[in-house]
N, C-alpha and C. Protein backbone atom coordinates (compact mmCIF):
# COMPACT_ATOMS: atom_id res chain seq x y z
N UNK A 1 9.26 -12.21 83.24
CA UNK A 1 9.45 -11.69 81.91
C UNK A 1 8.18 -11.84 81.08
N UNK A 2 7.88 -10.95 80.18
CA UNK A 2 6.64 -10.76 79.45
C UNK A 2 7.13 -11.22 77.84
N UNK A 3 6.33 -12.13 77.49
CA UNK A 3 6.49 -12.65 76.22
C UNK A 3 6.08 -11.46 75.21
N UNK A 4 6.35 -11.41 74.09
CA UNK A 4 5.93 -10.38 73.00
C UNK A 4 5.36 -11.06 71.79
N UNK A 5 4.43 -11.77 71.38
CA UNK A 5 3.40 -12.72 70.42
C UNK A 5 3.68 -12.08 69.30
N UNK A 6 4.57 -11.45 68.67
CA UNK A 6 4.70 -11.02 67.24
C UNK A 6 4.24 -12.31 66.31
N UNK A 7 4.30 -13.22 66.37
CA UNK A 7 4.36 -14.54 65.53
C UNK A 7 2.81 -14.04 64.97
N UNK A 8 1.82 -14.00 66.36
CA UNK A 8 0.04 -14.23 66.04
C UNK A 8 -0.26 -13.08 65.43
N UNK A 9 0.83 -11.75 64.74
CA UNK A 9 0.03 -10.62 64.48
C UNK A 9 0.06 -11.16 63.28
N UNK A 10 -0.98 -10.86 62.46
CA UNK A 10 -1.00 -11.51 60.58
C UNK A 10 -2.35 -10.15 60.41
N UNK A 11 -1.88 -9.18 61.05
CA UNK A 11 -3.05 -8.16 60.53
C UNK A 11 -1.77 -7.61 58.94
N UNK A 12 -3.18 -7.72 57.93
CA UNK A 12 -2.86 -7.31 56.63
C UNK A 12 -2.50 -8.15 55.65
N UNK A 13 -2.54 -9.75 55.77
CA UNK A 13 -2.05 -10.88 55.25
C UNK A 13 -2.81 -10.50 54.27
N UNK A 14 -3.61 -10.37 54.34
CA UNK A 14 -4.80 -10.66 53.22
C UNK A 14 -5.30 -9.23 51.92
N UNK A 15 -4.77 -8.32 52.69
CA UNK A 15 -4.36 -7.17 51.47
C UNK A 15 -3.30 -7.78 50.88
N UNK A 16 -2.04 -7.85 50.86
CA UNK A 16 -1.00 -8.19 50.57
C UNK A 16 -1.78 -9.81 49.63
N UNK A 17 -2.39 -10.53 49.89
CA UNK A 17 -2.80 -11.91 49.19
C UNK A 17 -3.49 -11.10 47.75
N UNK A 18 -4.62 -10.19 48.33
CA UNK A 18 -5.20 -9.64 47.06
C UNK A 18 -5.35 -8.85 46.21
N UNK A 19 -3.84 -8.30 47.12
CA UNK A 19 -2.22 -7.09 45.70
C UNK A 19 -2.30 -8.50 44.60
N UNK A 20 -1.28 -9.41 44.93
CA UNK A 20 -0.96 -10.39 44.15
C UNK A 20 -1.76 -10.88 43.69
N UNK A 21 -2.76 -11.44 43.72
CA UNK A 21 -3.85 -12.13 42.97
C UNK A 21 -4.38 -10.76 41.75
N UNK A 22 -4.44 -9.45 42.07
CA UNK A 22 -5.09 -8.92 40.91
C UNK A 22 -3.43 -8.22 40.31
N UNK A 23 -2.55 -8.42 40.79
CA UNK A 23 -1.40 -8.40 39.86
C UNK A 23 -1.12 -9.16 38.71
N UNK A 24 -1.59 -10.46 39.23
CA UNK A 24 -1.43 -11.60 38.54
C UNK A 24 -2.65 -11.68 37.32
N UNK A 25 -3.58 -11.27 37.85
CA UNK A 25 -4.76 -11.33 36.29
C UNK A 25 -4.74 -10.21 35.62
N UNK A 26 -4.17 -8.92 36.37
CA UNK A 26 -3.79 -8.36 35.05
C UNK A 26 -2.76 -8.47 34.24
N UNK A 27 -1.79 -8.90 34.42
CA UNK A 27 -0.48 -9.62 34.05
C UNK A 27 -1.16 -10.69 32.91
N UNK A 28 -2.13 -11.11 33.26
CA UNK A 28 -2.64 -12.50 32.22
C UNK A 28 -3.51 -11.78 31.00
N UNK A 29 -4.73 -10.83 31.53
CA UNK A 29 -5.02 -9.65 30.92
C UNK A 29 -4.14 -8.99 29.72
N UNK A 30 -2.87 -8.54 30.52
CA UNK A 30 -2.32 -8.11 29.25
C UNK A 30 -1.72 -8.69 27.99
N UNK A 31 -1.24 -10.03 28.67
CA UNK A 31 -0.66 -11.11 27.78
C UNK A 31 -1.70 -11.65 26.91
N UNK A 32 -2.60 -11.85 27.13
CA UNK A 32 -3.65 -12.70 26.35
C UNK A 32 -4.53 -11.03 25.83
N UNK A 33 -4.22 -9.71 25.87
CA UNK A 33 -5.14 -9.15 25.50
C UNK A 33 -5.57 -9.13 24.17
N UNK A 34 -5.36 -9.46 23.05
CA UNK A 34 -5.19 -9.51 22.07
C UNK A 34 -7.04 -10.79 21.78
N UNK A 35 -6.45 -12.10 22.51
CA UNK A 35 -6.88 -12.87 22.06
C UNK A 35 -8.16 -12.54 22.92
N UNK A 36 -8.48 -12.15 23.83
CA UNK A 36 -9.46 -11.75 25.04
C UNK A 36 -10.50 -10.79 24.10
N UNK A 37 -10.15 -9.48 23.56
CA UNK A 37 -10.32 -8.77 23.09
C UNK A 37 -11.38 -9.70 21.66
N UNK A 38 -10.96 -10.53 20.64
CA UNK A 38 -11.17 -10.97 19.95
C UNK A 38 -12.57 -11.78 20.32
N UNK A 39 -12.64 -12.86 21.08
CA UNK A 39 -13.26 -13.91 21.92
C UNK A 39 -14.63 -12.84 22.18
N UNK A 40 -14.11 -11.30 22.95
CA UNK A 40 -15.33 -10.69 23.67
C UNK A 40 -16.07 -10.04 22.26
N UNK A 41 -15.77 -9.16 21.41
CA UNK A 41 -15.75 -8.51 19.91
C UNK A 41 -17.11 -9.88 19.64
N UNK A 42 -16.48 -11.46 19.51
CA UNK A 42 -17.45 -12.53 18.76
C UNK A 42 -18.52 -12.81 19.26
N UNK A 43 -18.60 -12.71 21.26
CA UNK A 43 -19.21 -12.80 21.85
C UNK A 43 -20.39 -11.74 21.58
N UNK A 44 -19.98 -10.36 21.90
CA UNK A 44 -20.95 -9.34 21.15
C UNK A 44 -21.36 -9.04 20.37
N UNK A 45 -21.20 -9.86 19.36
CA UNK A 45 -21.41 -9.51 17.71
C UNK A 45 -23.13 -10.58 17.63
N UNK A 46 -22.56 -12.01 18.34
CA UNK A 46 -23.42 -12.88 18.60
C UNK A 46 -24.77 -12.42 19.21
N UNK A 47 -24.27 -11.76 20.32
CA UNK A 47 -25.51 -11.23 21.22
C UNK A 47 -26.15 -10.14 20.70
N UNK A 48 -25.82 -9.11 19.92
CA UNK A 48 -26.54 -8.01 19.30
C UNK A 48 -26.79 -8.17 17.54
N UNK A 49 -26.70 -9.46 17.23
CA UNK A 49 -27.18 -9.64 15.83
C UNK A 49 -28.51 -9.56 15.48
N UNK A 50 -28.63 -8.81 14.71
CA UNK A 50 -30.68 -8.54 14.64
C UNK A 50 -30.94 -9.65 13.34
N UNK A 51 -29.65 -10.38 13.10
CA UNK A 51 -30.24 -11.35 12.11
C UNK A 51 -31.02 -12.78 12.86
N UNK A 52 -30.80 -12.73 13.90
CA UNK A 52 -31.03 -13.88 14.73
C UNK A 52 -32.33 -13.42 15.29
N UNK A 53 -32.94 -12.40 15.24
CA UNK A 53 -34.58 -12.11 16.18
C UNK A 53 -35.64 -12.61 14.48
N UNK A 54 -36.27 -13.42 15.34
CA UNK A 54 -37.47 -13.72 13.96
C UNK A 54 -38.62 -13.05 14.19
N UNK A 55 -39.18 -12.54 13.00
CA UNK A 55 -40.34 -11.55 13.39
C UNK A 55 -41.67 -12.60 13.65
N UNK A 56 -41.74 -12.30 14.25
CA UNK A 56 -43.48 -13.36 14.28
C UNK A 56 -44.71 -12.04 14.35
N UNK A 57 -44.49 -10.92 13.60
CA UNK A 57 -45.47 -10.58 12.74
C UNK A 57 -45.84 -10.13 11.42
């Protein structure tokens, strides 16, 4: 009799791992979008302020 190894097939585990993982951060994404949104807005405001470049001429 010939055994049939279904157990060792795990082809596709890992699509299926990294459905759920980017399900899950956009799920967090949307919940926190609000505050995400806000945080990035302060972040860029910071980085493109021309009050912060000093002229040194």
């Amino acid at each position: 009799m010939r055994k049939i190894a279904k157990r060792n097939n795990r082809k596709g585990m890992g699509t299926v791992e990294v459905v759920i993982i980017i399900a899950v951060l956009v799920a967090l994404a949307l919940l926190f979008r609000t505050g995400l949104m806000e945080y990035g807005q302060k972040v860029m405001d910071f980085c493109f302020d021309d009050s912060k470049i000093s002229s040194a001429f």
